[in-house]
N, C-alpha and C. Protein backbone atom coordinates (compact mmCIF):
# COMPACT_ATOMS: atom_id res chain seq x y z
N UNK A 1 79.00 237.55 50.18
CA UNK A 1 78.65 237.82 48.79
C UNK A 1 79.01 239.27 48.50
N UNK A 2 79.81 239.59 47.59
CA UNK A 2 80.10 240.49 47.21
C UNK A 2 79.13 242.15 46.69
N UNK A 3 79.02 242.88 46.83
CA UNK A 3 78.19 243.96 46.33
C UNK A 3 77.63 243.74 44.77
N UNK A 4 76.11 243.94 44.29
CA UNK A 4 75.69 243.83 43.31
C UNK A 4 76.43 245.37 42.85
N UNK A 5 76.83 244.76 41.47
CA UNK A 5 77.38 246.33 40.90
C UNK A 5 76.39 246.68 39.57
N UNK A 6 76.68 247.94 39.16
CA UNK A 6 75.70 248.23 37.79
C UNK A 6 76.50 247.48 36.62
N UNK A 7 78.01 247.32 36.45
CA UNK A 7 78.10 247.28 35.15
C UNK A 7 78.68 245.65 35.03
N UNK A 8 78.24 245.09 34.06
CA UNK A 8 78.06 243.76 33.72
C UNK A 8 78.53 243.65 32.08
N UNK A 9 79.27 242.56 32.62
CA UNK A 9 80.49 241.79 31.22
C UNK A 9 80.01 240.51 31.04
N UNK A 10 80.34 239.73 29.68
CA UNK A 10 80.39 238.47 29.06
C UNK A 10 81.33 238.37 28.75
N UNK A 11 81.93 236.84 29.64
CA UNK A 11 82.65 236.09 28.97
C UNK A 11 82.46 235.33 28.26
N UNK A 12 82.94 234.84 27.28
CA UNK A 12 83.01 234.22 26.24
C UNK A 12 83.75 233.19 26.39
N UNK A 13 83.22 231.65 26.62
CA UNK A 13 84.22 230.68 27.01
C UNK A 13 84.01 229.52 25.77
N UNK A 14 85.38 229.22 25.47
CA UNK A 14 85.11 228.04 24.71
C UNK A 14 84.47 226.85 24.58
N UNK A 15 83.86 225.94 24.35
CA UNK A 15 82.85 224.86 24.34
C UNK A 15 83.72 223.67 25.04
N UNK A 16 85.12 223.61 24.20
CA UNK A 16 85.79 223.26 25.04
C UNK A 16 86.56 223.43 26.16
N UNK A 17 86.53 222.59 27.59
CA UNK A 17 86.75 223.02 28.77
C UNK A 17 88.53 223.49 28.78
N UNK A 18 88.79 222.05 28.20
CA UNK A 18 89.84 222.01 28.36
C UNK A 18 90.68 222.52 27.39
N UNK A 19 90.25 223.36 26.24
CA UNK A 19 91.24 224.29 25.08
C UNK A 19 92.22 225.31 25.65
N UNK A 20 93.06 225.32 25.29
CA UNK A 20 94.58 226.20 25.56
C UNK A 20 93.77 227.80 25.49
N UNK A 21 94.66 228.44 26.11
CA UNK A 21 94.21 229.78 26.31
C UNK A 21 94.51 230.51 24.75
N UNK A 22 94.90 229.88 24.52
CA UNK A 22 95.45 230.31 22.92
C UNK A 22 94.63 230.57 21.86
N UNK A 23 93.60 229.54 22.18
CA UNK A 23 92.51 229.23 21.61
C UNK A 23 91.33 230.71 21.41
N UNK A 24 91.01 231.13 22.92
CA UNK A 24 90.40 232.67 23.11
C UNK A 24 91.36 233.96 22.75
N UNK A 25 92.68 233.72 22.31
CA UNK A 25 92.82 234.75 21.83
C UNK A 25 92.96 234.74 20.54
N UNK A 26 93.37 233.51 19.74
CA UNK A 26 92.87 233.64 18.56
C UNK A 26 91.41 234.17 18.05
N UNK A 27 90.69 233.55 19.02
CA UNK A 27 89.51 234.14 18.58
C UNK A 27 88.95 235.83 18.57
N UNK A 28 89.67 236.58 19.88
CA UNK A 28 90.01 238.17 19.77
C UNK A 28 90.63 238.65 18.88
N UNK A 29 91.30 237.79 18.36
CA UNK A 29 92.32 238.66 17.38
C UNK A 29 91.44 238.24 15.82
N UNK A 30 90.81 237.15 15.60
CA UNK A 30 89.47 237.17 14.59
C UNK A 30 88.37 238.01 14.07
N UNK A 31 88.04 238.56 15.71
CA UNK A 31 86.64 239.19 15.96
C UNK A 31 87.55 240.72 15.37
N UNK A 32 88.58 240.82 15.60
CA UNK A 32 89.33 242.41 15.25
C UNK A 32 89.19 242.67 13.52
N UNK A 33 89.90 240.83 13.33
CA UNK A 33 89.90 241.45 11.58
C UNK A 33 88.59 241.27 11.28
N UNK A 34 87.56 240.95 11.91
CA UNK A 34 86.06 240.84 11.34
C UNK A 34 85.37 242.16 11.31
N UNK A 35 86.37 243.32 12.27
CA UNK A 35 85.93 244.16 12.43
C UNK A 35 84.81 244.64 13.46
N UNK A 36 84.35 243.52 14.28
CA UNK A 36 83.77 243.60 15.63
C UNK A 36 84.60 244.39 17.03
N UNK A 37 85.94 244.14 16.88
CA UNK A 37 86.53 244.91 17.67
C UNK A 37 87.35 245.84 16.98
N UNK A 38 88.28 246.80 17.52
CA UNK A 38 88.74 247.99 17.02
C UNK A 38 90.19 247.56 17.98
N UNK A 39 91.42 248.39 17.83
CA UNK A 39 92.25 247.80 18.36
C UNK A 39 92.07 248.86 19.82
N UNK A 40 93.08 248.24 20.50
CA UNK A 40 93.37 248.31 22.06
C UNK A 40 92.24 247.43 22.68
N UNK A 41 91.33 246.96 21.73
CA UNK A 41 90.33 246.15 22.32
C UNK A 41 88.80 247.15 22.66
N UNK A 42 88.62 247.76 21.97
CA UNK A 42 87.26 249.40 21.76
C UNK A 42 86.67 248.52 20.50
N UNK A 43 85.57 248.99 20.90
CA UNK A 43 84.46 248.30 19.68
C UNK A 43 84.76 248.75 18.57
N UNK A 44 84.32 247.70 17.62
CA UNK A 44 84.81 248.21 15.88
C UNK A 44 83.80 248.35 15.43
N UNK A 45 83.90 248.50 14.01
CA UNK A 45 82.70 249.36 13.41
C UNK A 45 81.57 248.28 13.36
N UNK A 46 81.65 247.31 13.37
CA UNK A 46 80.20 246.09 13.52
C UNK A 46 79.38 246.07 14.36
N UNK A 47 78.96 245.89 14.80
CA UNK A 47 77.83 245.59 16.26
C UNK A 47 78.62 244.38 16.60
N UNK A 48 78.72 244.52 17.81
CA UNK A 48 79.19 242.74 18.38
C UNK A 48 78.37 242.69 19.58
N UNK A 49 77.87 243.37 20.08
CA UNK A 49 77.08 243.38 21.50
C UNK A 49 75.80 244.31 21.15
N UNK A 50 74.29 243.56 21.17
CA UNK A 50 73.57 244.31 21.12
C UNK A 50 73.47 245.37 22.24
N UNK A 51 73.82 246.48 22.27
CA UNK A 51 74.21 248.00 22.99
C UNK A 51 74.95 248.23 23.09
N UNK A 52 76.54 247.31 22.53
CA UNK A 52 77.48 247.44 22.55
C UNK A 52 78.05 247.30 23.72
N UNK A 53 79.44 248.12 23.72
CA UNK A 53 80.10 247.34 25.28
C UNK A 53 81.14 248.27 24.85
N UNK A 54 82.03 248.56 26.32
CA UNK A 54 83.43 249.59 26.77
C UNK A 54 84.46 249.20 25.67
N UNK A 55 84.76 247.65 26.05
CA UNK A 55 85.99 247.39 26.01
C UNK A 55 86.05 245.40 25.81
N UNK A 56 87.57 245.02 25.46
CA UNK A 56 87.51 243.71 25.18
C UNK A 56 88.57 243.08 25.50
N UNK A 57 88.82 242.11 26.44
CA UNK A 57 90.03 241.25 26.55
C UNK A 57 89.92 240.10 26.79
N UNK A 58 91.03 239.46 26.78
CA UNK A 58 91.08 237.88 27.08
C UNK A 58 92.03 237.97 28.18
N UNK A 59 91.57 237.00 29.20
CA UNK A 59 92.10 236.47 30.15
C UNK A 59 92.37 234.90 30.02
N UNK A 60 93.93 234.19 30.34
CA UNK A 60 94.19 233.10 29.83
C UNK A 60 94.55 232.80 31.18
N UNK A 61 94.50 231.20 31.28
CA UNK A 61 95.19 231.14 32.67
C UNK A 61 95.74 229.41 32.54
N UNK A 62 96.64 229.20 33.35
CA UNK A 62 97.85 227.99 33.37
C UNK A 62 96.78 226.47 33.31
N UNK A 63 95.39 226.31 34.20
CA UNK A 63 94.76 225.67 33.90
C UNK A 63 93.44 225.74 34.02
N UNK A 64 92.11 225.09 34.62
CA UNK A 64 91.00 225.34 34.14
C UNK A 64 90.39 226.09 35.42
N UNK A 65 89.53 227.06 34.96
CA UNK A 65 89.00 228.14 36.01
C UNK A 65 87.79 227.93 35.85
N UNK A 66 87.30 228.51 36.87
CA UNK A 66 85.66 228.28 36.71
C UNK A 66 85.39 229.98 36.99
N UNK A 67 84.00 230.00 35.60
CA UNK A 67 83.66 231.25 35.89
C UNK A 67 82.16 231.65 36.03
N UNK A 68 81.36 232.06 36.87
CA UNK A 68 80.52 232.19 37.31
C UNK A 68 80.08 233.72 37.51
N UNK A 69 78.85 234.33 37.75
CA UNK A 69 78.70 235.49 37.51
C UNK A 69 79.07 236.33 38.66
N UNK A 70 80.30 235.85 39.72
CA UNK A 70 80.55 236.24 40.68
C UNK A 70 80.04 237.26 41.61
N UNK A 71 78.66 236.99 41.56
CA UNK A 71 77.95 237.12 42.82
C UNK A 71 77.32 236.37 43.96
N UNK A 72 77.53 235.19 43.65
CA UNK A 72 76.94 233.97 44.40
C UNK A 72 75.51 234.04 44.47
N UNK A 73 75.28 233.14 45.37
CA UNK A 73 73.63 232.37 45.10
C UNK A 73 72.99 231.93 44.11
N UNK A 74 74.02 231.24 43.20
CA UNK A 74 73.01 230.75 42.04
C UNK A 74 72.83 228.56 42.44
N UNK A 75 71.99 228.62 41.43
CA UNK A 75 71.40 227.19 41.40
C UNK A 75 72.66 226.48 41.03
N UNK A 76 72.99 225.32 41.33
CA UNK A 76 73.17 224.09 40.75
C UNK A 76 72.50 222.83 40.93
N UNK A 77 72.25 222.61 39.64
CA UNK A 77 71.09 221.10 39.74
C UNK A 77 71.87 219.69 38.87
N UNK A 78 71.56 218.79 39.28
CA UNK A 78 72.04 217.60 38.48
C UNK A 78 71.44 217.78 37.25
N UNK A 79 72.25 217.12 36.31
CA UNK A 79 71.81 216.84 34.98
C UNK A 79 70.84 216.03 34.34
N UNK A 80 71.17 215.15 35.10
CA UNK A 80 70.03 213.64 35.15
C UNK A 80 68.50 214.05 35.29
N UNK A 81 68.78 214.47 36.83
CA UNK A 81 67.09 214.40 37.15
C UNK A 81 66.71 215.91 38.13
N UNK A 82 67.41 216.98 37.66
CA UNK A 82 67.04 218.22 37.93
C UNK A 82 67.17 218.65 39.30
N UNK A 83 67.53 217.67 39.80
CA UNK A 83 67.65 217.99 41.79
C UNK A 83 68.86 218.99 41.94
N UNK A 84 68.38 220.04 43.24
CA UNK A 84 69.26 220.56 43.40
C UNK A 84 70.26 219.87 44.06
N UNK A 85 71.98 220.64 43.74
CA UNK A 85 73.00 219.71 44.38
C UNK A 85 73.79 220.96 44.75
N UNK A 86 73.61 222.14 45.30
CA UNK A 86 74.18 223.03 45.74
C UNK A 86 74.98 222.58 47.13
N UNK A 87 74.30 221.80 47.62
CA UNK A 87 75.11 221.51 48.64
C UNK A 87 76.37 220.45 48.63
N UNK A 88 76.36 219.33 47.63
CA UNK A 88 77.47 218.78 47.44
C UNK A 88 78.05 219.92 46.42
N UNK A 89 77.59 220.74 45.63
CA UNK A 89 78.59 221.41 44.59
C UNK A 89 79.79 222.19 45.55
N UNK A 90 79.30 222.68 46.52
CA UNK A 90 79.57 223.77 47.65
C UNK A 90 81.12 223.06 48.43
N UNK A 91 80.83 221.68 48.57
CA UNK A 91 82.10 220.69 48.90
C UNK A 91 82.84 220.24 47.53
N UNK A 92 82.53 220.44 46.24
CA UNK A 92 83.29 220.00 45.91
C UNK A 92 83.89 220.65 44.70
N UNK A 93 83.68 221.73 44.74
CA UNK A 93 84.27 223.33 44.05
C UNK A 93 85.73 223.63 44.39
N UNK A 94 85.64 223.29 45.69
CA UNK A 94 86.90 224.01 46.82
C UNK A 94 87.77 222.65 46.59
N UNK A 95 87.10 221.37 46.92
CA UNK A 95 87.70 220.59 46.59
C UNK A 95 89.18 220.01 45.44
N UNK A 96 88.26 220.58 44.24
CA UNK A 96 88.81 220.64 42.92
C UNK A 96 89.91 221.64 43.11
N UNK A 97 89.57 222.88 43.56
CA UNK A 97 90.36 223.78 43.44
C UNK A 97 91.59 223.86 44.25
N UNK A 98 92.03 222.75 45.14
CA UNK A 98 92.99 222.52 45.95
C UNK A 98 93.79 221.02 44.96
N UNK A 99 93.40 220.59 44.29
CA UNK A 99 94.04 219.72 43.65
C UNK A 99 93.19 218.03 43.43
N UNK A 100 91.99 218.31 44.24
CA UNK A 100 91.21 217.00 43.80
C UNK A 100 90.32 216.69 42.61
N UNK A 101 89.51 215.68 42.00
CA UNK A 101 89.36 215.64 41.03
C UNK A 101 87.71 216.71 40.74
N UNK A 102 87.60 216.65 39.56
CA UNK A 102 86.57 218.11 39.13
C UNK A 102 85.18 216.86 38.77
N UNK A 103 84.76 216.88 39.92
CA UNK A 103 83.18 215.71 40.15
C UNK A 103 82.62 216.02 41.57
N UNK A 104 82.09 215.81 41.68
CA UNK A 104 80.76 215.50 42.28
C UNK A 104 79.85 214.07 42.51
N UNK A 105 79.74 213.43 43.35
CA UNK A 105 78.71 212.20 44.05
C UNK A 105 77.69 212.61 43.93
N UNK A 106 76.52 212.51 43.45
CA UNK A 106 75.48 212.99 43.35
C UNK A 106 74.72 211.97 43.74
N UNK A 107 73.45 213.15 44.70
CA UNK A 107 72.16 211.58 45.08
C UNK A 107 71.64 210.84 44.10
N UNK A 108 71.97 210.91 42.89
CA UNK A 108 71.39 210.53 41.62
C UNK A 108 71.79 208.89 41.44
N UNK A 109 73.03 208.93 42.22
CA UNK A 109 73.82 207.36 42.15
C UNK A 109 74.87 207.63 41.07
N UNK A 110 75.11 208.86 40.55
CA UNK A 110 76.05 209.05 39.36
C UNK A 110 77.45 210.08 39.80
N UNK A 111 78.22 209.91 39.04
CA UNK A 111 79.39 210.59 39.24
C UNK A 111 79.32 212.01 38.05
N UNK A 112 79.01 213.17 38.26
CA UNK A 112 79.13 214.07 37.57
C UNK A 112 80.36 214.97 37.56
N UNK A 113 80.96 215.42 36.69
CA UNK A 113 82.17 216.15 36.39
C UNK A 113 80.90 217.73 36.50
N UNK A 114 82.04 218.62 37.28
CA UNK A 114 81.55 219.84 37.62
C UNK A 114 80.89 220.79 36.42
N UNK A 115 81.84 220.54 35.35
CA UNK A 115 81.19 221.27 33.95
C UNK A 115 79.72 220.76 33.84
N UNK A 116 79.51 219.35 33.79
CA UNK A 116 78.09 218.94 33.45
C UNK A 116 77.40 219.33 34.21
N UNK A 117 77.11 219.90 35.26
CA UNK A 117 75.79 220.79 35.78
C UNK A 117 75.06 222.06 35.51
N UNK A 118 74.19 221.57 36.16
CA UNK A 118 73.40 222.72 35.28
C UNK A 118 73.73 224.30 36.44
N UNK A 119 73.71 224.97 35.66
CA UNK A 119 73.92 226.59 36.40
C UNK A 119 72.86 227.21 36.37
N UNK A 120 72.23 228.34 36.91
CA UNK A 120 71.72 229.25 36.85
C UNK A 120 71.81 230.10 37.95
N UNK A 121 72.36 231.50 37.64
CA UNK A 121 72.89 231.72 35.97
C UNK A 121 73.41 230.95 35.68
N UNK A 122 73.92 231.02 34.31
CA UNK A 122 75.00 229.97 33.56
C UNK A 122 76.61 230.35 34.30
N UNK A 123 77.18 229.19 34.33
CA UNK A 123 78.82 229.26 35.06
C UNK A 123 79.60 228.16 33.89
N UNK A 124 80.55 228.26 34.03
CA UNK A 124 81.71 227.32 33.39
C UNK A 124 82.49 227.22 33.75
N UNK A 125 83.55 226.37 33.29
CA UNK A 125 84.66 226.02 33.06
C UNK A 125 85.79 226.45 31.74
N UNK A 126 86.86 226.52 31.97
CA UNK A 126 87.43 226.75 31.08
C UNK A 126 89.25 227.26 31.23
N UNK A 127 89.94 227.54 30.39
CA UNK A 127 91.29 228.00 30.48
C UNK A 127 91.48 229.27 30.13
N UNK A 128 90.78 229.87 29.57
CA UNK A 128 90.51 231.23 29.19
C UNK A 128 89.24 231.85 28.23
N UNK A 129 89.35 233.26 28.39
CA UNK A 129 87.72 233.47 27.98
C UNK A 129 88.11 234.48 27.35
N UNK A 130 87.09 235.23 26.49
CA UNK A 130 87.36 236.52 26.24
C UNK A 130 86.46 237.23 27.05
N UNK A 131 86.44 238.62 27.68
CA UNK A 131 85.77 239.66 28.53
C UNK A 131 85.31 240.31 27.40
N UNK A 132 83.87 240.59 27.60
CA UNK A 132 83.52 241.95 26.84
C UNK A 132 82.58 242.93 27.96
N UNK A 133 83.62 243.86 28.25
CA UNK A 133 83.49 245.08 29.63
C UNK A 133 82.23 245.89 29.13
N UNK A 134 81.60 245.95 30.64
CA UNK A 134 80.80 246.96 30.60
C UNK A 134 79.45 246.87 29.68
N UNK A 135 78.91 245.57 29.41
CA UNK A 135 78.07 245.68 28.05
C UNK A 135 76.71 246.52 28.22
N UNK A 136 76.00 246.75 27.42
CA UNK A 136 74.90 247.23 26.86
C UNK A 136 73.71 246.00 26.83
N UNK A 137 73.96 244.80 26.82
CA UNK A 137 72.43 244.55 26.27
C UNK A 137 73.65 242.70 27.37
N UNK A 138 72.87 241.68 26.81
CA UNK A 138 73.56 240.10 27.06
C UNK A 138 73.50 239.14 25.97
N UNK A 139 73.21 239.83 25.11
CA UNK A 139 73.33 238.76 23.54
C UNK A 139 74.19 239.35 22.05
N UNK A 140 75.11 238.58 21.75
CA UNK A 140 75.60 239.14 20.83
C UNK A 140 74.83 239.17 19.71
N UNK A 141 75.20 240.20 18.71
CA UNK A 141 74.61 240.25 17.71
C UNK A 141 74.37 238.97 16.74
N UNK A 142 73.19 238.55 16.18
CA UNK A 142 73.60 238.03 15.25
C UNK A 142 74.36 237.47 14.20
N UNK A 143 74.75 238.67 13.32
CA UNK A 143 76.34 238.37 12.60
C UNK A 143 77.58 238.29 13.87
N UNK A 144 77.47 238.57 15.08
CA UNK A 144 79.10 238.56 15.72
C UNK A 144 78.69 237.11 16.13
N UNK A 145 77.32 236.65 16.39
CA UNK A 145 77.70 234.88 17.27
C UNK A 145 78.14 234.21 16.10
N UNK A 146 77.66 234.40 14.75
CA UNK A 146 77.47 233.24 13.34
C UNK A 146 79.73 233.45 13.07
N UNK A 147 79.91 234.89 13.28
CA UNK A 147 81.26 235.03 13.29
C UNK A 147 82.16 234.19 14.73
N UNK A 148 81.64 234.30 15.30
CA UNK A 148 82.03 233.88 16.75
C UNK A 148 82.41 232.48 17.12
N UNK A 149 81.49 232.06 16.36
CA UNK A 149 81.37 230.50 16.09
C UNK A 149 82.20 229.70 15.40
N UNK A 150 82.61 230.58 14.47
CA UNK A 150 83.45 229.75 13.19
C UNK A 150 84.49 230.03 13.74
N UNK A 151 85.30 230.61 15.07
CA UNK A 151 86.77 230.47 15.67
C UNK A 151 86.10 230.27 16.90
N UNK A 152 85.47 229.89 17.64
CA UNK A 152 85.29 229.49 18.90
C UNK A 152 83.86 228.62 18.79
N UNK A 153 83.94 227.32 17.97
CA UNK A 153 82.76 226.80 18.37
C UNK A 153 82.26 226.42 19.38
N UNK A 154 80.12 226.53 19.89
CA UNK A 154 79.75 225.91 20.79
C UNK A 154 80.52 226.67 21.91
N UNK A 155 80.65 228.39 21.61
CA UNK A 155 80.67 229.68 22.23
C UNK A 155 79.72 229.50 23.50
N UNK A 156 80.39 229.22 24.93
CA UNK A 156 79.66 229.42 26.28
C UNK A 156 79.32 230.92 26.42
N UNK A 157 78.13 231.40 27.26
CA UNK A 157 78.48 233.01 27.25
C UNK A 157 77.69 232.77 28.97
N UNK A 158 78.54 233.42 30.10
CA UNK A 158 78.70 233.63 31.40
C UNK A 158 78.56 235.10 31.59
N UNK A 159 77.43 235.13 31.96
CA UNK A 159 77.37 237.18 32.64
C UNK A 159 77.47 237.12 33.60
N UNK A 160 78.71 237.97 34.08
CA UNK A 160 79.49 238.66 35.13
C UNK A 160 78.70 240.30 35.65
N UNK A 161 78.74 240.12 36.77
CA UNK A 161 78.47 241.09 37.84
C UNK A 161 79.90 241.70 38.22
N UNK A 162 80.30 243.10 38.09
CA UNK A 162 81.45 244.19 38.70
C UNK A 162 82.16 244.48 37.40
């Protein structure tokens, strides 16, 4: 497990898993003319992060990534009936990520797709996200989620550790 660090980012992942990376940067380039960001990606004159935050980018990638607050040890529980499944998640993370399918056997008697579990912290899935570096607080402002929403609905938000 990697070193706990002080400064901590949100990604911003689309609701949908499977949306084009295209998708999160439209939505950066939204949040700019909304005036939440400033260019080079420096905060704009709005609040978008209650305490604000460094900096802002999107990371896009060829297909679906999973993002988690990359420190390890967090929960995963079935959806169904709350049991932990860290130990099949643990086989079948690596699994996926070598080319097999994105599920899980669960003692539940059900077949769960990796997105449908529960996280804690929260983790996802996705093709790209937007980063907001270094933040100040873990909730966006008010006016930036109600903005946030209307180009990235059903906005995932994943806090990152480093």
């Amino acid at each position: 497990m990697p070193p706990a660090a002080h400064r901590v980012s949100l990604l911003l992942l689309p609701a949908d898993l499977d949306a084009p990376g295209s998708v999160v940067v439209a939505a950066l380039a939204a949040l700019r003319e909304d005036g939440f960001v400033g260019p080079d990606g420096v905060p704009g004159a709005r609040p978008l992060v209650d305490g604000g935050f460094a900096s802002a980018r999107v990371e896009v990638f060829d297909g679906v990534r999973f993002a988690s607050s990359g420190q390890g040890g967090f929960a995963v529980r079935c959806p169904v009936d709350g049991e932990n499944v860290v130990a099949a998640f643990n086989r079948a993370l690596p699994a996926w990520r070598t080319g097999g399918p994105r599920g899980l056997a669960c003692a539940c008697g059900r077949e769960h797709d990796l997105a449908d579990l529960r996280y804690l912290p929260a983790a996802g899935f996705a093709c790209g996200w937007i980063v907001l570096v270094d933040v100040g607080g873990l909730d966006l402002t008010p006016e930036a989620h109600a903005a946030l929403t209307t180009h990235l609905p059903g906005v995932r938000i994943v806090v990152r550790r480093g």
